[in-house]
PDB file of N, CA and C in Angstrom:
ATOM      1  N   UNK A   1       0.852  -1.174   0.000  1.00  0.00           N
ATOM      2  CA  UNK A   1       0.000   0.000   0.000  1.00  0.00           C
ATOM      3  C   UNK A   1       0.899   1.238   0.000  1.00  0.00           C
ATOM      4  N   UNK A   2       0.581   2.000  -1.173  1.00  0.00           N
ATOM      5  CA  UNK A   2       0.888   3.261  -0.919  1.00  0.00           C
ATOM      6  C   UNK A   2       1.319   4.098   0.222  1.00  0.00           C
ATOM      7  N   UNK A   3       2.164   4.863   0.951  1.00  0.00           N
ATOM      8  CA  UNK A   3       2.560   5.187   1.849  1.00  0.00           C
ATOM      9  C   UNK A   3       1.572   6.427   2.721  1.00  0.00           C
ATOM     10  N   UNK A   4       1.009   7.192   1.255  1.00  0.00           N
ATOM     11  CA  UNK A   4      -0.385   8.150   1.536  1.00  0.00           C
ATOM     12  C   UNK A   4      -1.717   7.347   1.837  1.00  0.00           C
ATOM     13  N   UNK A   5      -1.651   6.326   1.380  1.00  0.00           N
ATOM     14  CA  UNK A   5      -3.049   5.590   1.420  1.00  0.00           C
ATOM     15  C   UNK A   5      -3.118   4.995   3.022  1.00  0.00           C
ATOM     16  N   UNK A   6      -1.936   4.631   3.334  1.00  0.00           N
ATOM     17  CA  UNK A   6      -1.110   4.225   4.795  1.00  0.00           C
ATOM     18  C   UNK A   6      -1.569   5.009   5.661  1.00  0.00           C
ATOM     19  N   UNK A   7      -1.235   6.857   5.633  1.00  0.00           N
ATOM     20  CA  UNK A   7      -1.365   7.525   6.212  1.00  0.00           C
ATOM     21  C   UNK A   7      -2.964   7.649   6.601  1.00  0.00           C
ATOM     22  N   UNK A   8      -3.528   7.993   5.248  1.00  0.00           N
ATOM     23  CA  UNK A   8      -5.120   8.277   5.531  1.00  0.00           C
ATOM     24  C   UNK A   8      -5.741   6.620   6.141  1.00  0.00           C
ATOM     25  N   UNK A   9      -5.333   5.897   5.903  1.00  0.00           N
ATOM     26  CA  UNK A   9      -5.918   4.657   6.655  1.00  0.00           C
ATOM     27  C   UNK A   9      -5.698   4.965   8.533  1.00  0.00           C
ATOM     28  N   UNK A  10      -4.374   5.535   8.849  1.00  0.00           N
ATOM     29  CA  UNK A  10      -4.596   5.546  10.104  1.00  0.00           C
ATOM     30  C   UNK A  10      -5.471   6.852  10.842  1.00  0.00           C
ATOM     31  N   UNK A  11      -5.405   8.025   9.685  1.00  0.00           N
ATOM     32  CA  UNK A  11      -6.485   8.947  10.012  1.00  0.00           C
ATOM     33  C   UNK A  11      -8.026   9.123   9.759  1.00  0.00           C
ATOM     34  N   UNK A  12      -8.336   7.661   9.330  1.00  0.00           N
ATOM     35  CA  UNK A  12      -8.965   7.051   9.401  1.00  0.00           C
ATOM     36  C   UNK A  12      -9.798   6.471  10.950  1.00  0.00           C
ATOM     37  N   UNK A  13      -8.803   5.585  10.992  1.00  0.00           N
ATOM     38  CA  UNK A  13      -9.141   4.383  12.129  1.00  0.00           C
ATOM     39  C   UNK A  13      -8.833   5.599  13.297  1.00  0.00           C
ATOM     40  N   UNK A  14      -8.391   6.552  13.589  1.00  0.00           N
ATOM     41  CA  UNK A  14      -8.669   7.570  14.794  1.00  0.00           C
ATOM     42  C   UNK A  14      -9.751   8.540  14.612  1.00  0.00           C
ATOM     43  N   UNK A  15      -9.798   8.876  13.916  1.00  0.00           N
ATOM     44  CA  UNK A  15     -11.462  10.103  13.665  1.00  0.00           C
ATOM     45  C   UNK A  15     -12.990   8.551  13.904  1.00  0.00           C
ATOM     46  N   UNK A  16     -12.660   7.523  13.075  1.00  0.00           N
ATOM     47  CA  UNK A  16     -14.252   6.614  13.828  1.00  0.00           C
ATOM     48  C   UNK A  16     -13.832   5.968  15.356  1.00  0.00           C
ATOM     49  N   UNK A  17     -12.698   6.044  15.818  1.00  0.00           N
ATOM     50  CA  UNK A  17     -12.592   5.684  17.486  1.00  0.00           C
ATOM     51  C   UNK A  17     -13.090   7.378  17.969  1.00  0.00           C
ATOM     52  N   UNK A  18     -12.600   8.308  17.034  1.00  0.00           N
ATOM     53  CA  UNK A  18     -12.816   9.531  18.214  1.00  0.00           C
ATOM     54  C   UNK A  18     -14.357   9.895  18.262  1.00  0.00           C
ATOM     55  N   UNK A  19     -15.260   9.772  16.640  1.00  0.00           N
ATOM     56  CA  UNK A  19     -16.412  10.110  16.593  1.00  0.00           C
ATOM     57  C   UNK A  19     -17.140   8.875  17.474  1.00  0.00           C
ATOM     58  N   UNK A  20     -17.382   8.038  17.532  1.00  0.00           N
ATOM     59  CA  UNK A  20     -17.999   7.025  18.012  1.00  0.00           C
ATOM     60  C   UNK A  20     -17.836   7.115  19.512  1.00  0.00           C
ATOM     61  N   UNK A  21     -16.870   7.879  19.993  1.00  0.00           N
ATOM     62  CA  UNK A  21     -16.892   7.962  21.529  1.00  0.00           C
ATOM     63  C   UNK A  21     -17.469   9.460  21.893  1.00  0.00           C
ATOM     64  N   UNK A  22     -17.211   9.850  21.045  1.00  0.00           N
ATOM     65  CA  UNK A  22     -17.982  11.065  21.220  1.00  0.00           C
ATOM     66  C   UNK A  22     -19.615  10.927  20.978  1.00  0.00           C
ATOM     67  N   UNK A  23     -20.274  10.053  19.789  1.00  0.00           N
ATOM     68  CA  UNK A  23     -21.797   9.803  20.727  1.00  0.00           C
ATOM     69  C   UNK A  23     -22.025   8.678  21.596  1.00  0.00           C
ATOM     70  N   UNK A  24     -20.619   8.167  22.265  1.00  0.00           N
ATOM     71  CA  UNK A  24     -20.888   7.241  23.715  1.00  0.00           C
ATOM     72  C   UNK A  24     -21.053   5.959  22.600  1.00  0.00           C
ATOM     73  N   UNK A  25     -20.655   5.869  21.766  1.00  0.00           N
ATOM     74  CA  UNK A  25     -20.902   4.258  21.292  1.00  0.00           C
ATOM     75  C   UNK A  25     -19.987   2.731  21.468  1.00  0.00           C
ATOM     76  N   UNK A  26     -20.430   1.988  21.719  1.00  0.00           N
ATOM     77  CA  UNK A  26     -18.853   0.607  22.079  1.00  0.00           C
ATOM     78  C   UNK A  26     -19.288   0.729  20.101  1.00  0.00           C
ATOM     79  N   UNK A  27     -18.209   0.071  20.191  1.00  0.00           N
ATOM     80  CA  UNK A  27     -17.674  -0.836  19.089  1.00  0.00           C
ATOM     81  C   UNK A  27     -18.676  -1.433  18.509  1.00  0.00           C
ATOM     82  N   UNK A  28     -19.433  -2.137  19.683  1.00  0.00           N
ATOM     83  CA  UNK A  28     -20.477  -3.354  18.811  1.00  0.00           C
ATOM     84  C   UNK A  28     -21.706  -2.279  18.687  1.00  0.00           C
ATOM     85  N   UNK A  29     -22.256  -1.364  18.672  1.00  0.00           N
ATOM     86  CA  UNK A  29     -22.937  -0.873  18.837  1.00  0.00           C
ATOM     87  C   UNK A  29     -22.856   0.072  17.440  1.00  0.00           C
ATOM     88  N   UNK A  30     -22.225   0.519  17.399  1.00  0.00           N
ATOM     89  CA  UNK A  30     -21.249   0.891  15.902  1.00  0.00           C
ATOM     90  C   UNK A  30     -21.373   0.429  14.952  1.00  0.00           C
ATOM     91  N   UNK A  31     -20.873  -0.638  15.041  1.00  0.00           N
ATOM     92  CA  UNK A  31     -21.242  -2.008  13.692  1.00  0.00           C
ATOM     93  C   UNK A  31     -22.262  -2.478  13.806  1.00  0.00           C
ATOM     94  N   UNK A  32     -23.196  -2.553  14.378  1.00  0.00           N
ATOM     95  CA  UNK A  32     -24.442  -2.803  14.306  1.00  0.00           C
ATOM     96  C   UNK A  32     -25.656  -2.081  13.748  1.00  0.00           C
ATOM     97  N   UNK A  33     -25.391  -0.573  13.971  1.00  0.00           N
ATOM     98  CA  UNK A  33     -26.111   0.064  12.929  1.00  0.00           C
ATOM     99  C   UNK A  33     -25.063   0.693  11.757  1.00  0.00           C
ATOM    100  N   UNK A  34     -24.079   0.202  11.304  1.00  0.00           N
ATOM    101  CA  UNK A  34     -23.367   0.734  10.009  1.00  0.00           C
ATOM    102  C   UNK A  34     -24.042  -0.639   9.341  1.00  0.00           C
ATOM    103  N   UNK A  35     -24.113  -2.136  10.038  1.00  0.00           N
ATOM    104  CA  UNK A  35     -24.378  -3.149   9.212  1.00  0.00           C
ATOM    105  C   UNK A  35     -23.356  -3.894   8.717  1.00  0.00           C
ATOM    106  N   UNK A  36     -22.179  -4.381   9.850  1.00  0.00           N
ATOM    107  CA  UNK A  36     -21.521  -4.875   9.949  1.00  0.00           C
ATOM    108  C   UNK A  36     -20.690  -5.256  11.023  1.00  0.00           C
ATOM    109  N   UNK A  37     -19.530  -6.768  11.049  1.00  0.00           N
ATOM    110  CA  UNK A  37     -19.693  -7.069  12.084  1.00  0.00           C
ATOM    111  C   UNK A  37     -18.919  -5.849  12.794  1.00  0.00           C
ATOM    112  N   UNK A  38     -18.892  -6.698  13.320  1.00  0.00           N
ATOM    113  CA  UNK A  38     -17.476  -6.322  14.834  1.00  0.00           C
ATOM    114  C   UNK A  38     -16.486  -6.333  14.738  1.00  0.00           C
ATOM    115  N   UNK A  39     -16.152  -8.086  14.340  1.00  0.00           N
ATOM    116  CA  UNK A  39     -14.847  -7.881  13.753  1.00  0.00           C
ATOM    117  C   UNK A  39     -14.309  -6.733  12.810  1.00  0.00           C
ATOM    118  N   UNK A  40     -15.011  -6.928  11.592  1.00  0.00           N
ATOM    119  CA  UNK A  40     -14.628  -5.658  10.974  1.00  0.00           C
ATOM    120  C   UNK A  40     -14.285  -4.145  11.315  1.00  0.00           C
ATOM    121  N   UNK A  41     -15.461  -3.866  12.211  1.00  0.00           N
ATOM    122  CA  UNK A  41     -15.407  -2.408  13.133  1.00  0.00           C
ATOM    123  C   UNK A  41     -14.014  -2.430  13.361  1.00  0.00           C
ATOM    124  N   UNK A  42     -13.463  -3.016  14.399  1.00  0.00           N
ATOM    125  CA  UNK A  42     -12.605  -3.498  15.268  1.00  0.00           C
ATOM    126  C   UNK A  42     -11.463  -3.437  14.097  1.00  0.00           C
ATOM    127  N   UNK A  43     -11.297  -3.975  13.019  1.00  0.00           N
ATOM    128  CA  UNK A  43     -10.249  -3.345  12.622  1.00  0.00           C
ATOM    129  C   UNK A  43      -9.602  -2.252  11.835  1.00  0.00           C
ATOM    130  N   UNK A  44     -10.750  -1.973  11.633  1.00  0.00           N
ATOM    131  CA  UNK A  44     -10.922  -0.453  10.908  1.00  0.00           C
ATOM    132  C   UNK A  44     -10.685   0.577  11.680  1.00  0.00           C
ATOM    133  N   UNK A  45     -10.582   0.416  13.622  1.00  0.00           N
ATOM    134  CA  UNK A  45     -10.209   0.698  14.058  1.00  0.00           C
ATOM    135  C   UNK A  45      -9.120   1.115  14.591  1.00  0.00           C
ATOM    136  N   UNK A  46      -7.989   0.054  13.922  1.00  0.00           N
ATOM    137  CA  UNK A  46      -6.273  -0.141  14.091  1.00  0.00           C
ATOM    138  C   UNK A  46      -5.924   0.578  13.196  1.00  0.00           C
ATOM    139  N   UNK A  47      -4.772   1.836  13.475  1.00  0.00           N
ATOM    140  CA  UNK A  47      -4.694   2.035  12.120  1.00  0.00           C
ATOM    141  C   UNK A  47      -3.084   1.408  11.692  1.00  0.00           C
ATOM    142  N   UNK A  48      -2.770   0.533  12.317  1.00  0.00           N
ATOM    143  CA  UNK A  48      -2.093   0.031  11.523  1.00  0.00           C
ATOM    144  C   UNK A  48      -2.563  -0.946  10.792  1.00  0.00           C
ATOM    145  N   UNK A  49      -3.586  -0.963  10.577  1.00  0.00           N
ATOM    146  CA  UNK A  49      -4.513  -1.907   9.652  1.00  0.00           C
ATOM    147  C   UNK A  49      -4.631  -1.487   8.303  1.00  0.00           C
ATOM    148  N   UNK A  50      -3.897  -2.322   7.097  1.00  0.00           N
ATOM    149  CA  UNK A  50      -4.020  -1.648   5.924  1.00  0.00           C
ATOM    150  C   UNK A  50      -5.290  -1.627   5.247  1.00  0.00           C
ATOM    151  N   UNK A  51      -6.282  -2.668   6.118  1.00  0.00           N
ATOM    152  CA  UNK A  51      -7.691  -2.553   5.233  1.00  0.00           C
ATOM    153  C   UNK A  51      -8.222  -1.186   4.960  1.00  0.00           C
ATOM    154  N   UNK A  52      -8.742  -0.727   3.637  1.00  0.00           N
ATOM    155  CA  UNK A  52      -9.760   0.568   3.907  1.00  0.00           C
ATOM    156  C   UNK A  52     -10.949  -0.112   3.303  1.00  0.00           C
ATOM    157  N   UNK A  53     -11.838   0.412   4.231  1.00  0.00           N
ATOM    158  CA  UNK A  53     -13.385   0.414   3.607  1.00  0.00           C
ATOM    159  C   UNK A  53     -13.844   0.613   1.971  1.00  0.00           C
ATOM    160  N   UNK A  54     -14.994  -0.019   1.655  1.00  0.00           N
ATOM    161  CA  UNK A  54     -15.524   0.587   0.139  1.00  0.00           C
ATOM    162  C   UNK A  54     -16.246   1.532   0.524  1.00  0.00           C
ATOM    163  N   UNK A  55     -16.412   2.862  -0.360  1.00  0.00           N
ATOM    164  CA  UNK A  55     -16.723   3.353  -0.903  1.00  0.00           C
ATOM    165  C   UNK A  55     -18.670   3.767   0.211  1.00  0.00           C
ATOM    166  N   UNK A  56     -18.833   2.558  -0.386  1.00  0.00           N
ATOM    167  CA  UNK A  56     -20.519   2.337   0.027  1.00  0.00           C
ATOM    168  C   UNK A  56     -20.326   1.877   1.762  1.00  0.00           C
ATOM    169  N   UNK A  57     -19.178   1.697   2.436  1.00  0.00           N
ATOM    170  CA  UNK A  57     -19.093   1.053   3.687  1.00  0.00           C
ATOM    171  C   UNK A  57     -18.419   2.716   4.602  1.00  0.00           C
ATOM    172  N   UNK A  58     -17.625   3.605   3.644  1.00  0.00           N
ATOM    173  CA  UNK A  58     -17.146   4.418   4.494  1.00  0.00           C
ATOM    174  C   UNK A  58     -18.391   5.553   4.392  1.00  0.00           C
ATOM    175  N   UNK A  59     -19.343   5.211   3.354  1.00  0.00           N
ATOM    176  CA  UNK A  59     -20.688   6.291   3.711  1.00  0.00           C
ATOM    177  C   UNK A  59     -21.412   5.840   4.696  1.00  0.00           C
ATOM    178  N   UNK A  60     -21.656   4.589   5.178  1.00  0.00           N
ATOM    179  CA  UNK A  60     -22.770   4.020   6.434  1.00  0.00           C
ATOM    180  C   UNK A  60     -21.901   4.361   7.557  1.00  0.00           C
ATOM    181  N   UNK A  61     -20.664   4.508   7.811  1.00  0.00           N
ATOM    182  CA  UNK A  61     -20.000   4.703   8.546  1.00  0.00           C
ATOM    183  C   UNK A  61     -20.290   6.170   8.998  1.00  0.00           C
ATOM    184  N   UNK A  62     -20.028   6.953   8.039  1.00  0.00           N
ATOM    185  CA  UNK A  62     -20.103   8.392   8.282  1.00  0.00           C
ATOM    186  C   UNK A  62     -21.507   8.472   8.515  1.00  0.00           C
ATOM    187  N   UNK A  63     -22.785   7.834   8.179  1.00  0.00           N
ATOM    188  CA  UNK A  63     -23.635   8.274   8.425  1.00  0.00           C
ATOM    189  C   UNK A  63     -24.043   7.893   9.822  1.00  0.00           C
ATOM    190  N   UNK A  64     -23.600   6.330  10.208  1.00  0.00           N
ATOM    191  CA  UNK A  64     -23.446   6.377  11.894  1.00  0.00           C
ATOM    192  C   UNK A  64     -22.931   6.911  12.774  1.00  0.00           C
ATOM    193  N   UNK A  65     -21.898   8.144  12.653  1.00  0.00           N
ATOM    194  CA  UNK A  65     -21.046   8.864  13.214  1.00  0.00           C
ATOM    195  C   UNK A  65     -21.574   9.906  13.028  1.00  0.00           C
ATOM    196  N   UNK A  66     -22.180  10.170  12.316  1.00  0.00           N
ATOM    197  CA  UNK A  66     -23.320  11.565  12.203  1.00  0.00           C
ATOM    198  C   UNK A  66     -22.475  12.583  11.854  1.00  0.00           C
ATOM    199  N   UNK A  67     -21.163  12.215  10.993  1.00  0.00           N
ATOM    200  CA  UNK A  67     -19.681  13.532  10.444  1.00  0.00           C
ATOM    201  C   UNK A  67     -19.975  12.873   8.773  1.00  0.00           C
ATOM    202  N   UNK A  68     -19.226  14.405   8.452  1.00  0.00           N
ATOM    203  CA  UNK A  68     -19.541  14.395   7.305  1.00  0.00           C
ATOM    204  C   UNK A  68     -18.362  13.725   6.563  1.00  0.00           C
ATOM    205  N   UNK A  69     -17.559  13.106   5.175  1.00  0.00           N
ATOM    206  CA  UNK A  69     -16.736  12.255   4.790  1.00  0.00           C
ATOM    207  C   UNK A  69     -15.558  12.873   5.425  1.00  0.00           C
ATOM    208  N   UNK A  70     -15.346  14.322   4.994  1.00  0.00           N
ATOM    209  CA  UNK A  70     -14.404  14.903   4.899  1.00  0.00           C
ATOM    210  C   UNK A  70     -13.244  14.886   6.577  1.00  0.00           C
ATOM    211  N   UNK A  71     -14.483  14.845   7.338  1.00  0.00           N
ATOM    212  CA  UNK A  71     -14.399  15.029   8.907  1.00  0.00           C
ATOM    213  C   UNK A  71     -12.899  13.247   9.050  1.00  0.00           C
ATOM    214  N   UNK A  72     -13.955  12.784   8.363  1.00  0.00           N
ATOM    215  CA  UNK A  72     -13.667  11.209   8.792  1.00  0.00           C
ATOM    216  C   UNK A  72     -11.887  11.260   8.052  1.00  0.00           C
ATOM    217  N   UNK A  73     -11.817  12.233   7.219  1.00  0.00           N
ATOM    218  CA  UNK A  73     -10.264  11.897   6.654  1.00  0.00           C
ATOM    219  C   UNK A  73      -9.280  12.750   6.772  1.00  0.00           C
ATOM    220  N   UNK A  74      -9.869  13.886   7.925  1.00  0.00           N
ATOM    221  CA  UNK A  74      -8.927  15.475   8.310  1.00  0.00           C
ATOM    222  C   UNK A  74      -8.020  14.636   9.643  1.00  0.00           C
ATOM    223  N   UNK A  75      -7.063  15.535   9.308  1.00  0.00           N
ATOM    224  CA  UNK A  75      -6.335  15.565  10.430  1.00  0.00           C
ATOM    225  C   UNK A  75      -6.540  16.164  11.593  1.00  0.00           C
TER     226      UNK A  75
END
């Protein structure tokens, strides 16, 4: 993976740990209304995790976090 794609993956996986605690949500609670598991949550969470979301998975995301895309990929 790209070394930028690297980067935004881990500014990533800290803006949905920071939004999600900010409306009080666990993990499973998270993935449960984005519509997916846990596991997954959970590693989308790491950002040393090279997975990134599709497209159609980082919009349910943002829309469970109630931030807009842009939020989800700022520093």
């Amino acid at each position: 993976m790209p070394p930028i794609m690297m980067k935004l993956k881990a500014i990533l996986a800290k803006n949905m740990k920071k939004y999600r605690k900010k409306l009080r949500l666990t993990q499973e609670q998270a993935a449960e209304r984005t519509g997916m598991s846990v596991n997954y949550w959970q590693r989308l969470e790491l950002p040393e995790q090279i997975e990134m979301p599709s497209f159609r998975t980082f919009h349910r995301i943002a829309q469970t976090l109630h931030v807009k895309y842009a939020r989800l990929l700022a520093e």
